[in-house]
N, C-alpha and C. Protein backbone atom coordinates (compact mmCIF):
# COMPACT_ATOMS: atom_id res chain seq x y z
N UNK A 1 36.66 26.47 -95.60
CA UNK A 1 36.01 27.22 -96.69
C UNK A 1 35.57 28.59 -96.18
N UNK A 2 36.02 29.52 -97.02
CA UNK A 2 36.03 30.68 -96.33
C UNK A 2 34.35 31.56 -96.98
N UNK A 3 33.52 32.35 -96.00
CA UNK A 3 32.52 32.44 -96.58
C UNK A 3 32.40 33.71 -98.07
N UNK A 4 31.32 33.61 -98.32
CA UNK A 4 30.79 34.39 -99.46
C UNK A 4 31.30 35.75 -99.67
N UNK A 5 31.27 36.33 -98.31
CA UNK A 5 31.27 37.92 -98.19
C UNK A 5 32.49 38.03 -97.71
N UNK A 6 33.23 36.99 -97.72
CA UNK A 6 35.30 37.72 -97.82
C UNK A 6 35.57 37.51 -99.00
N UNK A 7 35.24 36.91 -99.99
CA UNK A 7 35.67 36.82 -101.06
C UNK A 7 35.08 38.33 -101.62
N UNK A 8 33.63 38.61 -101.59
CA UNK A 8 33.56 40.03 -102.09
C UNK A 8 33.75 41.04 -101.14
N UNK A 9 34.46 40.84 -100.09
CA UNK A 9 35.36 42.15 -99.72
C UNK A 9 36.52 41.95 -100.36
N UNK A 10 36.90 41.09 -100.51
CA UNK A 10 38.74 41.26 -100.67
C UNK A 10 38.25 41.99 -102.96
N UNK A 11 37.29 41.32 -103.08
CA UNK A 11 36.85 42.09 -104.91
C UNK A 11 37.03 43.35 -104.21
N UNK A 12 35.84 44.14 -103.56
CA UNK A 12 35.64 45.41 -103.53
C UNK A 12 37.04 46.09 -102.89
N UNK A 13 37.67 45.44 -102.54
CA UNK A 13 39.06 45.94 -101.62
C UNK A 13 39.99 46.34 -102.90
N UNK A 14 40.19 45.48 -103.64
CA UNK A 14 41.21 45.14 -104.64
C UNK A 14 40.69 46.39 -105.58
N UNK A 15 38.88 46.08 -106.12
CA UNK A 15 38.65 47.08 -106.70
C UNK A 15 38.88 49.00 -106.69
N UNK A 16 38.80 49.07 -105.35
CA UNK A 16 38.84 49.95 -104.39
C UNK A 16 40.90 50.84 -105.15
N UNK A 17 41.65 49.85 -104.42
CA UNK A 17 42.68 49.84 -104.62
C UNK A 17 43.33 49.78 -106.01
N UNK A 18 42.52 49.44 -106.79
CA UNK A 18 42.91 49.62 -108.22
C UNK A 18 42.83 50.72 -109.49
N UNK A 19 41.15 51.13 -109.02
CA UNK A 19 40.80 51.89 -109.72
C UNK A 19 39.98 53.11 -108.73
N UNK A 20 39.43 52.96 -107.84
CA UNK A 20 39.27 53.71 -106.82
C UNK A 20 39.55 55.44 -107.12
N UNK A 21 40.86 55.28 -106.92
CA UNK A 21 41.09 56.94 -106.68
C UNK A 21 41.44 57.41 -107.71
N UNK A 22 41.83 56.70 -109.31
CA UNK A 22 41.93 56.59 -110.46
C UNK A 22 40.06 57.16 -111.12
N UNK A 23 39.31 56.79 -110.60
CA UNK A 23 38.08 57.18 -110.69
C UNK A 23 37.43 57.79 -109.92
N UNK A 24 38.53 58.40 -108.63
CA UNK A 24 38.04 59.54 -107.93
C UNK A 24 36.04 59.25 -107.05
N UNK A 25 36.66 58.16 -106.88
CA UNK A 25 35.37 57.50 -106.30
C UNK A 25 34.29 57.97 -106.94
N UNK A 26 33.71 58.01 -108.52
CA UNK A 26 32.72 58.52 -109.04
C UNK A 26 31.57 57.75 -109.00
N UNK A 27 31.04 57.06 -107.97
CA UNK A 27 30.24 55.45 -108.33
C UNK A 27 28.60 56.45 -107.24
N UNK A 28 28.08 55.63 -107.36
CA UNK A 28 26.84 56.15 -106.49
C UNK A 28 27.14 57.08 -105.27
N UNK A 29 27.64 56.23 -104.47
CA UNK A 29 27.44 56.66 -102.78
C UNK A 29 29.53 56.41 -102.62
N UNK A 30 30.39 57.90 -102.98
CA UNK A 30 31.64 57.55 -102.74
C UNK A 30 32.16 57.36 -101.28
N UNK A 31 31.06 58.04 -100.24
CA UNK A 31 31.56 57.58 -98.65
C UNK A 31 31.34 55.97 -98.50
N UNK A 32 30.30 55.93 -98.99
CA UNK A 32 29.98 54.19 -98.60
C UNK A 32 31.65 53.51 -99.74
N UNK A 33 32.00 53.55 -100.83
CA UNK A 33 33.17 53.14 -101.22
C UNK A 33 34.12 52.96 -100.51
N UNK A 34 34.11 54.11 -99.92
CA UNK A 34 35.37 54.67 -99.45
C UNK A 34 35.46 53.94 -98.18
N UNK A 35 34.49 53.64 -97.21
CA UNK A 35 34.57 52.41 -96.12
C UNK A 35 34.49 51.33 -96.33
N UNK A 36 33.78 51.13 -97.64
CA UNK A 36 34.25 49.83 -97.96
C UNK A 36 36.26 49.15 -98.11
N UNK A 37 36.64 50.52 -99.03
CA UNK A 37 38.04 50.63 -98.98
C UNK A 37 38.69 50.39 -97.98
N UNK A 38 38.52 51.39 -96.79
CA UNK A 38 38.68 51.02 -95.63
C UNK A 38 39.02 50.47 -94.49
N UNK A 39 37.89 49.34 -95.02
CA UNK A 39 38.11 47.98 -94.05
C UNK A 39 38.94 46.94 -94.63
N UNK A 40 39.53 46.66 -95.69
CA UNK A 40 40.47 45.85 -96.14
C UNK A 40 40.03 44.41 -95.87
N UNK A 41 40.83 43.41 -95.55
CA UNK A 41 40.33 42.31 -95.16
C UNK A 41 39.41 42.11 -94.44
């Protein structure tokens, strides 16, 4: 069983990758996004 916080990296990854640069990282803090992006798995 894989824990809590890979399942919401691989969301924020996917999210990242989906709409991300489509929304030009417009969210609060786009550096913190953007490492989130980043790190992938």
């Amino acid at each position: 069983m894989k824990p809590l916080f890979f399942y919401f990296g691989e969301y924020i990854t996917s999210y990242c990758a989906l709409y991300g640069v489509k929304n030009g990282y417009s969210l609060d803090d786009p550096q913190s996004r953007f490492s989130w992006c980043q790190r992938g798995h």
